[in-house]
C-alpha atoms as a PDB file:
ATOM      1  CA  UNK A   1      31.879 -30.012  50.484  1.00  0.00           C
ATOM      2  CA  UNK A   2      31.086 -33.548  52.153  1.00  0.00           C
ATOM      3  CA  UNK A   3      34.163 -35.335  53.048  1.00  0.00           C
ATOM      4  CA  UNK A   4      34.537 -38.956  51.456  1.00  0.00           C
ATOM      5  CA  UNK A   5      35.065 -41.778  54.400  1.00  0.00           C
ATOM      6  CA  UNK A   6      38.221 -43.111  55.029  1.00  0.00           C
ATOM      7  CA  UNK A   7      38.064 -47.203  54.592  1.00  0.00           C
ATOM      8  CA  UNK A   8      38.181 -47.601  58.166  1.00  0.00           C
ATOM      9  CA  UNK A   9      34.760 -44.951  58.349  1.00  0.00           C
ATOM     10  CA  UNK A  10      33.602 -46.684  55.166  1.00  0.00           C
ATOM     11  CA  UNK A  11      33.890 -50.208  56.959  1.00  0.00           C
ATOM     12  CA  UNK A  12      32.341 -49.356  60.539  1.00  0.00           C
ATOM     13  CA  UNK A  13      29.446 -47.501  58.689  1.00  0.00           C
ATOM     14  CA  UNK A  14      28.773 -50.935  56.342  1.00  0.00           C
ATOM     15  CA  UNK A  15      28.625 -52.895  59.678  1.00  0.00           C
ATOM     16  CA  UNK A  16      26.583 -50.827  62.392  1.00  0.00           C
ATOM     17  CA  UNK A  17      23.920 -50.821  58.876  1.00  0.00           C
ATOM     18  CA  UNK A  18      24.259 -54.281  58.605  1.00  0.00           C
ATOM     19  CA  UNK A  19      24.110 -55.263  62.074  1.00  0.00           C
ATOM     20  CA  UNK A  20      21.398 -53.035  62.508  1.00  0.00           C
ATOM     21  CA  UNK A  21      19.174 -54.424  59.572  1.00  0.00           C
ATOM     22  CA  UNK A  22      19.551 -57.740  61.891  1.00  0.00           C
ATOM     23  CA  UNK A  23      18.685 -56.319  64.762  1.00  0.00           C
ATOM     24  CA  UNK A  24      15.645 -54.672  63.005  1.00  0.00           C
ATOM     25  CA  UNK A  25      14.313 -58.518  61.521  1.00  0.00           C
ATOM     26  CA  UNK A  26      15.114 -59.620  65.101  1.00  0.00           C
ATOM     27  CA  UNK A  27      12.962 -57.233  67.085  1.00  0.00           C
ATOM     28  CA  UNK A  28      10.048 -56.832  64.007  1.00  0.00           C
ATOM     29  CA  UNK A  29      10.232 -60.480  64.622  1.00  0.00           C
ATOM     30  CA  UNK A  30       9.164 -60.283  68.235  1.00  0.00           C
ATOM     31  CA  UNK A  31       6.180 -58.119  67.301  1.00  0.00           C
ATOM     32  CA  UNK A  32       4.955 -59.618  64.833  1.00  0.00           C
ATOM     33  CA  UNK A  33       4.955 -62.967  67.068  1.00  0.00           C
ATOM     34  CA  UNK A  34       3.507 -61.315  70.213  1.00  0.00           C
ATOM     35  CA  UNK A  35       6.892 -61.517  72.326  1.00  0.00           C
ATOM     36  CA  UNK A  36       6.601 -57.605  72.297  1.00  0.00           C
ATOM     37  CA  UNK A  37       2.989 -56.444  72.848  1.00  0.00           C
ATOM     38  CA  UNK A  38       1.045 -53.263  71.506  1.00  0.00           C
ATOM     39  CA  UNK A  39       1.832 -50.568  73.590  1.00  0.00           C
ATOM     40  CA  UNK A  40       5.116 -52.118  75.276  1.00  0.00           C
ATOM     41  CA  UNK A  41       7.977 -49.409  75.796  1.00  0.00           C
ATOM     42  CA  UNK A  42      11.039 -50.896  74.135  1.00  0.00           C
ATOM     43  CA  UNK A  43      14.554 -50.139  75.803  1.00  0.00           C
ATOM     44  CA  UNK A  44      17.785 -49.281  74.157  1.00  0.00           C
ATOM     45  CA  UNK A  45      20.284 -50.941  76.697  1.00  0.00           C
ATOM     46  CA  UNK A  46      17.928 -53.760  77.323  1.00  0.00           C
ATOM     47  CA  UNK A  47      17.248 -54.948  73.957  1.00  0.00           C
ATOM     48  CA  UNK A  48      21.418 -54.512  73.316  1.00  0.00           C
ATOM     49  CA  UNK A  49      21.904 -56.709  76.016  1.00  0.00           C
ATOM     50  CA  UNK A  50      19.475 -59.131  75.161  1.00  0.00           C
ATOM     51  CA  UNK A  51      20.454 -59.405  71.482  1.00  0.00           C
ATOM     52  CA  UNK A  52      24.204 -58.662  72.413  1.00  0.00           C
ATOM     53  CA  UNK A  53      24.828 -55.765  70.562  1.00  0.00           C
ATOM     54  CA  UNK A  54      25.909 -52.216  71.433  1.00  0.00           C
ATOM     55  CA  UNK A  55      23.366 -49.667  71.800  1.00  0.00           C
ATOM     56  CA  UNK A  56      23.932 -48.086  67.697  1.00  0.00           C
ATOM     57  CA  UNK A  57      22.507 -50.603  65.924  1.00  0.00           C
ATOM     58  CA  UNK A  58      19.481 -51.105  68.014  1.00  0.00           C
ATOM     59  CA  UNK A  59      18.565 -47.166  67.379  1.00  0.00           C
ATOM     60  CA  UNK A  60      18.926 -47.526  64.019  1.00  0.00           C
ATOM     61  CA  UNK A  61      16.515 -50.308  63.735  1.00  0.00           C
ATOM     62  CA  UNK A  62      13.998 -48.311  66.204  1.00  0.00           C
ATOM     63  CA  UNK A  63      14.397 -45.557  63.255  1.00  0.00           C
ATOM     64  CA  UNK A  64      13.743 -48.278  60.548  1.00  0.00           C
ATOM     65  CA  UNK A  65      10.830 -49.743  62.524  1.00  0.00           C
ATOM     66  CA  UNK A  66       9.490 -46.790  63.273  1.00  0.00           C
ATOM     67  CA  UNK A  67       9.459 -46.132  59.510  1.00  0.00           C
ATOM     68  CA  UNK A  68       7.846 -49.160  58.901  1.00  0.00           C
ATOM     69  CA  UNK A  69       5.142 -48.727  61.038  1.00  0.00           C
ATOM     70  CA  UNK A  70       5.710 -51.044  63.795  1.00  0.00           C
ATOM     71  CA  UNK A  71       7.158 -48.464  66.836  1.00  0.00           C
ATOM     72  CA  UNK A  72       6.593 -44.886  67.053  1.00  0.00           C
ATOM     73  CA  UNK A  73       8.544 -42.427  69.666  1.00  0.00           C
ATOM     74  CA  UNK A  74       7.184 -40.155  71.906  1.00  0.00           C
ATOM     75  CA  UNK A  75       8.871 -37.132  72.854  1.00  0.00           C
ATOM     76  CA  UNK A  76      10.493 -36.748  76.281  1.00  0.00           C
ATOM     77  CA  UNK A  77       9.290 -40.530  77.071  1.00  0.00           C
ATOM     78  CA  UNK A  78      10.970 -42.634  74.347  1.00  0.00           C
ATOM     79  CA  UNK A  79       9.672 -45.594  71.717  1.00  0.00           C
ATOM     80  CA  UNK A  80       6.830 -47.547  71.986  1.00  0.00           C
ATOM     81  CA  UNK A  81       5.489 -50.756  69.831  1.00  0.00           C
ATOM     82  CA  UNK A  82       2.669 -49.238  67.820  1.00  0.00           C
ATOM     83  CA  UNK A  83      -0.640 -49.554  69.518  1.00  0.00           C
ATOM     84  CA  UNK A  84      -3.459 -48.880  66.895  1.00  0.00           C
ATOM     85  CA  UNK A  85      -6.674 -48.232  67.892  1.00  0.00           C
ATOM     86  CA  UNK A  86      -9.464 -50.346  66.751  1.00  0.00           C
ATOM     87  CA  UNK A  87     -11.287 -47.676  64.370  1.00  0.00           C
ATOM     88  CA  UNK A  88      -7.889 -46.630  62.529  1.00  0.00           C
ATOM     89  CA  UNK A  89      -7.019 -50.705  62.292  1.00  0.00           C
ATOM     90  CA  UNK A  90     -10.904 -51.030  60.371  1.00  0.00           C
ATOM     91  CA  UNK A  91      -9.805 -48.186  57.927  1.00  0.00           C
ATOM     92  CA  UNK A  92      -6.619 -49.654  57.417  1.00  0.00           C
ATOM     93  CA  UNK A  93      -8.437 -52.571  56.202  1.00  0.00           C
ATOM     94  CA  UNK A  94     -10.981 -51.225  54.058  1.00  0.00           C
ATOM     95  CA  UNK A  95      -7.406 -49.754  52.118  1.00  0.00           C
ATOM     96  CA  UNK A  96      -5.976 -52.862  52.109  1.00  0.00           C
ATOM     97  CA  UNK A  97      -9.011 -54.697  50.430  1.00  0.00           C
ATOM     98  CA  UNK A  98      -8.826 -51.992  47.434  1.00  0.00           C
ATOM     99  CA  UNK A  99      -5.257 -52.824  47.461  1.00  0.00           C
ATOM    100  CA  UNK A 100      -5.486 -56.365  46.989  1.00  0.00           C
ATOM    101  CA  UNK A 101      -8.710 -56.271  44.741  1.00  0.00           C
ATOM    102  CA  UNK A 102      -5.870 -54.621  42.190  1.00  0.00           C
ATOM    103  CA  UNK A 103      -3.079 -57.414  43.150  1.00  0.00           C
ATOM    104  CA  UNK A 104      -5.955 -59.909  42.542  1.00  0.00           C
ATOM    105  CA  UNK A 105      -6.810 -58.978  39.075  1.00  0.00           C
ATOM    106  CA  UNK A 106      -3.453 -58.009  37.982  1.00  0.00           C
ATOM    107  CA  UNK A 107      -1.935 -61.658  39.213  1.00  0.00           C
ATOM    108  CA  UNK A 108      -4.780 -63.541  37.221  1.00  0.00           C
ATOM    109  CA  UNK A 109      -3.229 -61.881  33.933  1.00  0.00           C
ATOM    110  CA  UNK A 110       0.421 -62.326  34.993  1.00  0.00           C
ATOM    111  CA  UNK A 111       0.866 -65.573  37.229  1.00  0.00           C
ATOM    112  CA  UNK A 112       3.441 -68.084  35.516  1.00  0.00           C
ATOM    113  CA  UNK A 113       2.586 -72.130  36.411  1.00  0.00           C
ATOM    114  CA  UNK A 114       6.048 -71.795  38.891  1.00  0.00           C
ATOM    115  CA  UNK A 115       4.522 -68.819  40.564  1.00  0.00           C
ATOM    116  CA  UNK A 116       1.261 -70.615  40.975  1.00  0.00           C
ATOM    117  CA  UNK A 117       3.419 -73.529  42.437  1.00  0.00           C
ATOM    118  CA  UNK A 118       4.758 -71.328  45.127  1.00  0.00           C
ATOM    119  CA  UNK A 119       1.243 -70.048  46.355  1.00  0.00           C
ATOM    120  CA  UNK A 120      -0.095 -73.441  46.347  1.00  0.00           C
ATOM    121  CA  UNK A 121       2.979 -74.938  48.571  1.00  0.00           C
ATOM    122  CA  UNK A 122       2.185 -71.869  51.402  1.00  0.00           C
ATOM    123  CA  UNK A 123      -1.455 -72.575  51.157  1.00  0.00           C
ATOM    124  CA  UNK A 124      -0.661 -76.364  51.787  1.00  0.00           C
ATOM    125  CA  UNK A 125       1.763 -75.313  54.583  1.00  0.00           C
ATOM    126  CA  UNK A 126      -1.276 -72.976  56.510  1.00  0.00           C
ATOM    127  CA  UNK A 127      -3.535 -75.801  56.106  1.00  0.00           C
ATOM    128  CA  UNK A 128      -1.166 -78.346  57.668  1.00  0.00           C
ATOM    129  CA  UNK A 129      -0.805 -75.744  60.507  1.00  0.00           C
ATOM    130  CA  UNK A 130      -4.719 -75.592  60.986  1.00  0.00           C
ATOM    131  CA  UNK A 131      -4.427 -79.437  61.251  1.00  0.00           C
ATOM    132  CA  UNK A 132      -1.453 -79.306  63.971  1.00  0.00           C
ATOM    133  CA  UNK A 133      -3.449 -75.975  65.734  1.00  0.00           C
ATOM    134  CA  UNK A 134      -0.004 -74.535  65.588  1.00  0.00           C
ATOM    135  CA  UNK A 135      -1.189 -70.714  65.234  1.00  0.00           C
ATOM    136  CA  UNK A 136       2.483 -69.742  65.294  1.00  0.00           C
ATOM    137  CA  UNK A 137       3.314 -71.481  62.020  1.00  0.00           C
ATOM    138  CA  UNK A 138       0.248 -70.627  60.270  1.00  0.00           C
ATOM    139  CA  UNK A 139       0.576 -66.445  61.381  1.00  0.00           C
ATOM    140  CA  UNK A 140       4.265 -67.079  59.767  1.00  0.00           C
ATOM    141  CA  UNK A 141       2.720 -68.930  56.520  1.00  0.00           C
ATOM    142  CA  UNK A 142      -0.294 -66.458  56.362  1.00  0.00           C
ATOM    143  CA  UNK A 143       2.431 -63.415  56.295  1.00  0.00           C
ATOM    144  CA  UNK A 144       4.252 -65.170  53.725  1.00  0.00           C
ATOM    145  CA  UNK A 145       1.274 -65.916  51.074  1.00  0.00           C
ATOM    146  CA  UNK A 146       0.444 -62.336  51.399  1.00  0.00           C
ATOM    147  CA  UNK A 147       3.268 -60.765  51.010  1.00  0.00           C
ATOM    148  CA  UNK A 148       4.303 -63.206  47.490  1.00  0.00           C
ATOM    149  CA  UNK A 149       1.419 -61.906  46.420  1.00  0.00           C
ATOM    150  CA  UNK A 150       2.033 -58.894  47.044  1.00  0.00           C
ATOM    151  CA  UNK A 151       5.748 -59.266  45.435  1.00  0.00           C
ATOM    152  CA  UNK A 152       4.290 -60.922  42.052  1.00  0.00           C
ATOM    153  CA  UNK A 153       2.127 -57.483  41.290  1.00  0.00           C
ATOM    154  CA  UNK A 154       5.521 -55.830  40.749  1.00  0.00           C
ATOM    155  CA  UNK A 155       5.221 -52.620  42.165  1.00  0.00           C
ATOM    156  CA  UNK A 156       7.249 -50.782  44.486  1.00  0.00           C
ATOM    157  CA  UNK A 157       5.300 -48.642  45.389  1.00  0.00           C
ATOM    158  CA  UNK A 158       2.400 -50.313  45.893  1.00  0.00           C
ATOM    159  CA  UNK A 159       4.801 -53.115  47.955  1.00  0.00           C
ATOM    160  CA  UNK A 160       6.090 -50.308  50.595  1.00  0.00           C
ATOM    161  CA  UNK A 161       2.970 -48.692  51.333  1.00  0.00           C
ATOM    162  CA  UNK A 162       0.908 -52.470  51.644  1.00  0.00           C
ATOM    163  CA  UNK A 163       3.816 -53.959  53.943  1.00  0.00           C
ATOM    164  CA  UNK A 164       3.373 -50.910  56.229  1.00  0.00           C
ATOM    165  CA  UNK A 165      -0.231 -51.065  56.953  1.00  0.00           C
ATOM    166  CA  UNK A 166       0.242 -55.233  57.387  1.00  0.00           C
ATOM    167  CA  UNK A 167       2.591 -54.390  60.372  1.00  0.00           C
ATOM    168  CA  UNK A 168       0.200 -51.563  61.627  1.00  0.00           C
ATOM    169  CA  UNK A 169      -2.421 -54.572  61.816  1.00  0.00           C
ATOM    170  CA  UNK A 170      -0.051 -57.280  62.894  1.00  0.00           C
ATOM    171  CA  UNK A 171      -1.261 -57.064  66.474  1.00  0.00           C
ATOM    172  CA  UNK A 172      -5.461 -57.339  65.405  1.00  0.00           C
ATOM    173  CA  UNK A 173      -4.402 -60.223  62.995  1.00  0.00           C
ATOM    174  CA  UNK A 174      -2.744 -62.428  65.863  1.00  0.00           C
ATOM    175  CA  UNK A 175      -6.140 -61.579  67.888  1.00  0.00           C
ATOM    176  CA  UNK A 176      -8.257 -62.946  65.067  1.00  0.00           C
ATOM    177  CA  UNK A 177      -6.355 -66.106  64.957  1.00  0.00           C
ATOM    178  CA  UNK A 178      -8.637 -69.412  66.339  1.00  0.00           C
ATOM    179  CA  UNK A 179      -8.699 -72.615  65.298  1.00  0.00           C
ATOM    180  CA  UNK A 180     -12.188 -71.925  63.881  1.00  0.00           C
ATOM    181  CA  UNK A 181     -11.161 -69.005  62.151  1.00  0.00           C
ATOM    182  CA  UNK A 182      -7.686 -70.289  60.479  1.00  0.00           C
ATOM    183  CA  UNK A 183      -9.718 -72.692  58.735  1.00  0.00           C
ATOM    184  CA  UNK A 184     -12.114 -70.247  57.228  1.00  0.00           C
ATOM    185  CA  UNK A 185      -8.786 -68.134  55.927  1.00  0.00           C
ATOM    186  CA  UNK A 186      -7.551 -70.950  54.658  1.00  0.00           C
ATOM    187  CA  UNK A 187     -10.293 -71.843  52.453  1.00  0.00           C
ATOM    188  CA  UNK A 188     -10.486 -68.132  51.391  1.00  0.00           C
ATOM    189  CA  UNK A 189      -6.434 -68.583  50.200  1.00  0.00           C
ATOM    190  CA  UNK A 190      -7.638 -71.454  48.254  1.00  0.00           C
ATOM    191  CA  UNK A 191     -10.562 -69.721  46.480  1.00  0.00           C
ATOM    192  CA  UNK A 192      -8.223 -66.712  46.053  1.00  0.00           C
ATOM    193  CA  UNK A 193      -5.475 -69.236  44.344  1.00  0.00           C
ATOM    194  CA  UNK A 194      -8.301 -70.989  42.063  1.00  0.00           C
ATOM    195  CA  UNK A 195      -9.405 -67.778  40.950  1.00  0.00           C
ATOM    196  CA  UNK A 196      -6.152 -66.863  39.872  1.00  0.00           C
ATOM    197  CA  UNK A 197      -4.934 -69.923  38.214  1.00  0.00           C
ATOM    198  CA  UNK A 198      -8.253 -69.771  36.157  1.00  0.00           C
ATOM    199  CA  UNK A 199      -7.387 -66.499  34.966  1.00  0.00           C
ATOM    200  CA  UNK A 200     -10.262 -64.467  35.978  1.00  0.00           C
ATOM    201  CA  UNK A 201      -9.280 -61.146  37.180  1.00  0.00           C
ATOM    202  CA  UNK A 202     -12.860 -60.097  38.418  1.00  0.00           C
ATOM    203  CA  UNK A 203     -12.966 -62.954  40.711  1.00  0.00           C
ATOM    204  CA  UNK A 204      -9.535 -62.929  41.803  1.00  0.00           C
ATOM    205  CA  UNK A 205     -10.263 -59.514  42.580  1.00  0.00           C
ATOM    206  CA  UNK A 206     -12.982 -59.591  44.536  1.00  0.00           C
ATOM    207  CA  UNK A 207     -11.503 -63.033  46.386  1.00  0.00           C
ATOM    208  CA  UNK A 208      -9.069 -61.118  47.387  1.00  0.00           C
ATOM    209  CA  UNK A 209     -11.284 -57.825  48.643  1.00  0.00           C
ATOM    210  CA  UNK A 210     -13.687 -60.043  50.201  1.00  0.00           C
ATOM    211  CA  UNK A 211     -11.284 -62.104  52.156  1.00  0.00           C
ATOM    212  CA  UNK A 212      -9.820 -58.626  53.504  1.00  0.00           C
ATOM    213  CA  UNK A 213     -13.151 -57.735  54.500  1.00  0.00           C
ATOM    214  CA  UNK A 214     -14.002 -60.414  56.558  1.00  0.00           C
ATOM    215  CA  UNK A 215     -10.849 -59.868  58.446  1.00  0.00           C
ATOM    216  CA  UNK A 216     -12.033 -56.228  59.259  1.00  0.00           C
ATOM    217  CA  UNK A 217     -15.544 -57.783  60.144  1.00  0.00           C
ATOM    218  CA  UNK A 218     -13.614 -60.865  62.627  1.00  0.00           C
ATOM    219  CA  UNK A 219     -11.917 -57.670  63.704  1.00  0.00           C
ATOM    220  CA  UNK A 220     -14.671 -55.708  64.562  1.00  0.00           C
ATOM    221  CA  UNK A 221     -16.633 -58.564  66.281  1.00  0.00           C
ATOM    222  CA  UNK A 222     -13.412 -59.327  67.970  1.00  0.00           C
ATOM    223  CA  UNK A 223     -13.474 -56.136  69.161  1.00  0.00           C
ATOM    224  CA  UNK A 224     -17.073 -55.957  70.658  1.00  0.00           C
ATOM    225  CA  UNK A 225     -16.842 -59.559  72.463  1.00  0.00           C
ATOM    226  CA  UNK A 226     -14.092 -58.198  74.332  1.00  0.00           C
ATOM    227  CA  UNK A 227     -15.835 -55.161  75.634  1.00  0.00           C
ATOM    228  CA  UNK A 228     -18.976 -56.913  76.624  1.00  0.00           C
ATOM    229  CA  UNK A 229     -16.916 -59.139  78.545  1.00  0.00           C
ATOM    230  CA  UNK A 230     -15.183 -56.367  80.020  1.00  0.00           C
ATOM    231  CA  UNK A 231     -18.997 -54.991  81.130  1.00  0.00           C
ATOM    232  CA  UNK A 232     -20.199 -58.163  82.385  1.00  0.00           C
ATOM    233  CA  UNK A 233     -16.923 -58.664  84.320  1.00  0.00           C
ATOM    234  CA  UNK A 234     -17.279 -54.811  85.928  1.00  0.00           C
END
Protein backbone atom coordinates (compact mmCIF):
# COMPACT_ATOMS: atom_id res chain seq x y z
CA UNK A 1 0.00 0.00 0.00
CA UNK A 2 1.39 3.56 -1.13
CA UNK A 3 1.98 5.75 1.75
CA UNK A 4 0.07 9.23 1.65
CA UNK A 5 2.73 12.35 1.96
CA UNK A 6 3.09 14.08 4.97
CA UNK A 7 2.31 18.07 4.33
CA UNK A 8 5.83 18.80 4.53
CA UNK A 9 6.40 15.82 1.44
CA UNK A 10 3.13 17.12 -0.02
CA UNK A 11 4.60 20.80 -0.07
CA UNK A 12 8.31 20.11 -1.38
CA UNK A 13 6.76 17.79 -4.11
CA UNK A 14 4.16 20.90 -5.26
CA UNK A 15 7.32 23.13 -5.51
CA UNK A 16 10.29 21.10 -7.20
CA UNK A 17 6.92 20.48 -9.97
CA UNK A 18 6.33 23.92 -10.04
CA UNK A 19 9.71 25.19 -10.17
CA UNK A 20 10.46 22.73 -12.59
CA UNK A 21 7.52 23.59 -15.07
CA UNK A 22 9.52 27.12 -14.99
CA UNK A 23 12.54 25.88 -15.58
CA UNK A 24 11.08 23.76 -18.48
CA UNK A 25 9.33 27.28 -20.29
CA UNK A 26 12.76 28.79 -19.49
CA UNK A 27 15.04 26.37 -21.28
CA UNK A 28 12.15 25.37 -24.24
CA UNK A 29 12.43 29.06 -24.45
CA UNK A 30 16.10 29.07 -25.36
CA UNK A 31 15.49 26.52 -28.11
CA UNK A 32 12.96 27.64 -29.59
CA UNK A 33 14.90 31.16 -29.89
CA UNK A 34 18.24 29.65 -31.02
CA UNK A 35 20.17 30.42 -27.61
CA UNK A 36 20.49 26.51 -27.45
CA UNK A 37 21.31 25.01 -30.88
CA UNK A 38 20.34 21.53 -32.50
CA UNK A 39 22.61 19.14 -31.34
CA UNK A 40 24.00 21.19 -28.19
CA UNK A 41 24.62 18.87 -25.02
CA UNK A 42 22.69 20.53 -22.21
CA UNK A 43 24.26 20.32 -18.58
CA UNK A 44 22.54 19.68 -15.33
CA UNK A 45 24.81 21.83 -12.95
CA UNK A 46 25.30 24.41 -15.58
CA UNK A 47 21.88 25.21 -16.52
CA UNK A 48 21.08 25.18 -12.35
CA UNK A 49 23.56 27.65 -12.02
CA UNK A 50 22.61 29.70 -14.74
CA UNK A 51 18.88 29.75 -13.93
CA UNK A 52 19.70 29.51 -10.09
CA UNK A 53 18.08 26.54 -9.21
CA UNK A 54 19.20 23.23 -7.70
CA UNK A 55 19.90 20.46 -9.92
CA UNK A 56 15.93 18.58 -9.33
CA UNK A 57 14.02 20.75 -11.09
CA UNK A 58 16.19 21.11 -14.08
CA UNK A 59 15.94 17.05 -14.56
CA UNK A 60 12.55 17.14 -14.37
CA UNK A 61 12.14 19.60 -17.09
CA UNK A 62 14.89 17.57 -19.27
CA UNK A 63 12.17 14.62 -18.67
CA UNK A 64 9.27 17.00 -19.72
CA UNK A 65 11.25 18.30 -22.71
CA UNK A 66 12.31 15.30 -23.68
CA UNK A 67 8.63 14.30 -23.77
CA UNK A 68 7.83 17.07 -25.74
CA UNK A 69 10.12 16.53 -28.30
CA UNK A 70 12.64 19.14 -27.90
CA UNK A 71 15.82 17.03 -26.05
CA UNK A 72 16.37 13.44 -26.20
CA UNK A 73 19.10 11.46 -23.89
CA UNK A 74 21.59 9.27 -24.90
CA UNK A 75 22.71 6.55 -22.84
CA UNK A 76 26.08 6.66 -21.06
CA UNK A 77 26.60 10.34 -22.66
CA UNK A 78 23.62 12.36 -21.33
CA UNK A 79 20.81 14.91 -23.05
CA UNK A 80 21.04 16.55 -26.09
CA UNK A 81 18.68 19.38 -27.86
CA UNK A 82 16.94 17.39 -30.56
CA UNK A 83 18.76 17.49 -33.82
CA UNK A 84 16.34 16.27 -36.64
CA UNK A 85 17.53 15.37 -39.72
CA UNK A 86 16.34 17.05 -42.77
CA UNK A 87 14.29 13.99 -44.37
CA UNK A 88 12.39 13.16 -40.94
CA UNK A 89 11.76 17.26 -40.55
CA UNK A 90 10.00 16.98 -44.51
CA UNK A 91 7.77 14.07 -43.19
CA UNK A 92 6.98 15.82 -40.21
CA UNK A 93 5.61 18.40 -42.39
CA UNK A 94 3.71 16.59 -44.84
CA UNK A 95 1.74 15.35 -41.20
CA UNK A 96 1.39 18.59 -40.13
CA UNK A 97 -0.30 19.91 -43.41
CA UNK A 98 -3.05 16.98 -43.03
CA UNK A 99 -3.26 18.20 -39.58
CA UNK A 100 -4.03 21.64 -40.23
CA UNK A 101 -6.11 20.98 -43.50
CA UNK A 102 -8.63 19.43 -40.59
CA UNK A 103 -8.05 22.59 -38.10
CA UNK A 104 -8.74 24.69 -41.26
CA UNK A 105 -12.07 23.36 -42.13
CA UNK A 106 -13.23 22.67 -38.73
CA UNK A 107 -12.39 26.56 -37.59
CA UNK A 108 -14.40 27.93 -40.70
CA UNK A 109 -17.60 26.15 -39.09
CA UNK A 110 -16.76 27.09 -35.48
CA UNK A 111 -14.83 30.56 -35.33
CA UNK A 112 -16.88 33.17 -33.12
CA UNK A 113 -16.30 37.17 -34.40
CA UNK A 114 -13.96 37.44 -30.83
CA UNK A 115 -11.97 34.48 -31.95
CA UNK A 116 -11.56 35.94 -35.38
CA UNK A 117 -10.46 39.19 -33.51
CA UNK A 118 -7.65 37.41 -31.83
CA UNK A 119 -6.16 35.86 -35.13
CA UNK A 120 -6.40 39.07 -36.85
CA UNK A 121 -4.46 41.10 -33.89
CA UNK A 122 -1.34 38.23 -34.22
CA UNK A 123 -1.47 38.51 -37.93
CA UNK A 124 -1.21 42.40 -37.55
CA UNK A 125 1.55 41.88 -34.92
CA UNK A 126 3.81 39.41 -37.60
CA UNK A 127 3.27 41.92 -40.18
CA UNK A 128 4.49 44.84 -38.06
CA UNK A 129 7.53 42.57 -37.30
CA UNK A 130 8.20 42.03 -41.15
CA UNK A 131 8.12 45.89 -41.29
CA UNK A 132 10.70 46.34 -38.22
CA UNK A 133 12.83 42.98 -39.76
CA UNK A 134 12.65 41.92 -36.18
CA UNK A 135 12.69 37.98 -36.94
CA UNK A 136 12.66 37.43 -33.18
CA UNK A 137 9.21 38.94 -32.67
CA UNK A 138 7.69 37.60 -35.68
CA UNK A 139 9.14 33.60 -34.84
CA UNK A 140 7.31 34.48 -31.31
CA UNK A 141 3.99 35.85 -33.17
CA UNK A 142 4.18 33.06 -35.88
CA UNK A 143 4.26 30.34 -32.83
CA UNK A 144 1.46 32.04 -31.32
CA UNK A 145 -1.10 32.21 -34.46
CA UNK A 146 -0.43 28.61 -34.86
CA UNK A 147 -0.81 27.33 -31.89
CA UNK A 148 -4.58 29.54 -31.27
CA UNK A 149 -5.39 27.83 -34.03
CA UNK A 150 -4.54 24.98 -33.05
CA UNK A 151 -6.35 25.61 -29.46
CA UNK A 152 -9.79 26.78 -31.22
CA UNK A 153 -10.15 23.06 -33.01
CA UNK A 154 -10.70 21.75 -29.47
CA UNK A 155 -9.00 18.67 -29.35
CA UNK A 156 -6.63 17.29 -27.04
CA UNK A 157 -5.45 15.04 -28.70
CA UNK A 158 -4.96 16.42 -31.75
CA UNK A 159 -3.26 19.65 -29.61
CA UNK A 160 -0.45 17.25 -27.91
CA UNK A 161 0.57 15.37 -30.80
CA UNK A 162 0.65 18.91 -33.27
CA UNK A 163 2.67 20.92 -30.47
CA UNK A 164 5.23 18.06 -30.48
CA UNK A 165 6.10 17.88 -34.05
CA UNK A 166 6.15 22.10 -34.03
CA UNK A 167 9.09 21.80 -31.50
CA UNK A 168 10.69 18.85 -33.50
CA UNK A 169 10.74 21.56 -36.44
CA UNK A 170 11.47 24.60 -34.36
CA UNK A 171 15.11 24.58 -35.41
CA UNK A 172 14.21 24.29 -39.65
CA UNK A 173 11.52 27.04 -39.01
CA UNK A 174 14.10 29.66 -37.51
CA UNK A 175 16.35 28.63 -40.71
CA UNK A 176 13.52 29.50 -43.07
CA UNK A 177 13.05 32.82 -41.55
CA UNK A 178 14.24 35.97 -44.14
CA UNK A 179 12.93 39.04 -44.61
CA UNK A 180 11.75 37.84 -48.04
CA UNK A 181 10.23 34.91 -46.75
CA UNK A 182 8.29 36.41 -43.51
CA UNK A 183 6.44 38.40 -45.87
CA UNK A 184 5.27 35.58 -48.02
CA UNK A 185 4.00 33.74 -44.52
CA UNK A 186 2.44 36.55 -43.66
CA UNK A 187 0.29 36.93 -46.57
CA UNK A 188 -0.44 33.13 -46.38
CA UNK A 189 -1.85 33.92 -42.45
CA UNK A 190 -3.98 36.45 -44.04
CA UNK A 191 -5.46 34.25 -46.81
CA UNK A 192 -5.73 31.49 -44.16
CA UNK A 193 -7.78 34.14 -41.78
CA UNK A 194 -10.07 35.35 -44.87
CA UNK A 195 -10.84 31.95 -45.64
CA UNK A 196 -11.99 31.31 -42.35
CA UNK A 197 -13.96 34.32 -41.55
CA UNK A 198 -15.84 33.61 -44.90
CA UNK A 199 -16.78 30.36 -43.71
CA UNK A 200 -15.47 28.12 -46.30
CA UNK A 201 -14.03 25.06 -44.90
CA UNK A 202 -12.54 23.74 -48.29
CA UNK A 203 -10.50 26.76 -48.64
CA UNK A 204 -9.57 27.21 -45.19
CA UNK A 205 -8.47 23.83 -45.49
CA UNK A 206 -6.40 23.78 -48.13
CA UNK A 207 -4.93 27.52 -46.99
CA UNK A 208 -3.88 25.98 -44.31
CA UNK A 209 -2.24 22.59 -46.09
CA UNK A 210 -0.77 24.67 -48.67
CA UNK A 211 0.89 27.15 -46.45
CA UNK A 212 2.46 23.99 -44.55
CA UNK A 213 3.68 22.83 -47.72
CA UNK A 214 5.54 25.58 -48.80
CA UNK A 215 7.32 25.56 -45.54
CA UNK A 216 8.50 21.90 -46.27
CA UNK A 217 9.41 23.13 -49.90
CA UNK A 218 11.52 26.62 -48.24
CA UNK A 219 12.79 23.75 -46.16
CA UNK A 220 13.94 21.58 -48.63
CA UNK A 221 15.50 24.35 -50.85
CA UNK A 222 16.96 25.61 -47.67
CA UNK A 223 18.43 22.55 -47.33
CA UNK A 224 20.10 22.12 -50.83
CA UNK A 225 21.57 25.87 -50.94
CA UNK A 226 23.42 25.00 -47.99
CA UNK A 227 25.06 21.92 -49.33
CA UNK A 228 26.04 23.40 -52.61
CA UNK A 229 27.67 26.00 -50.75
CA UNK A 230 29.29 23.59 -48.66
CA UNK A 231 30.69 21.91 -52.24
CA UNK A 232 31.72 25.03 -53.75
CA UNK A 233 33.45 26.06 -50.49
CA UNK A 234 35.40 22.35 -50.34
Amino acid sequence: MVQPLSSNEAIAHLQLHSLANLVQAEIERMILQGELQSGAKLTEATLAEQLGVSRGPVREAFRMLEESGLVRTIKNRGVFVRDVAVEEALEIFEVRAVMDLYVGRKLAETITPQQLKELRQLVDAMDQAVTGGNAGDYHRFNLKFHDRLLELADNAKLTATYRKLVNELSLFRRQNLTAESMAVFTREHKQIVKAIAAGDPEAAGQAMFQHVMNSRERTLQHYRNRNAQGATAS
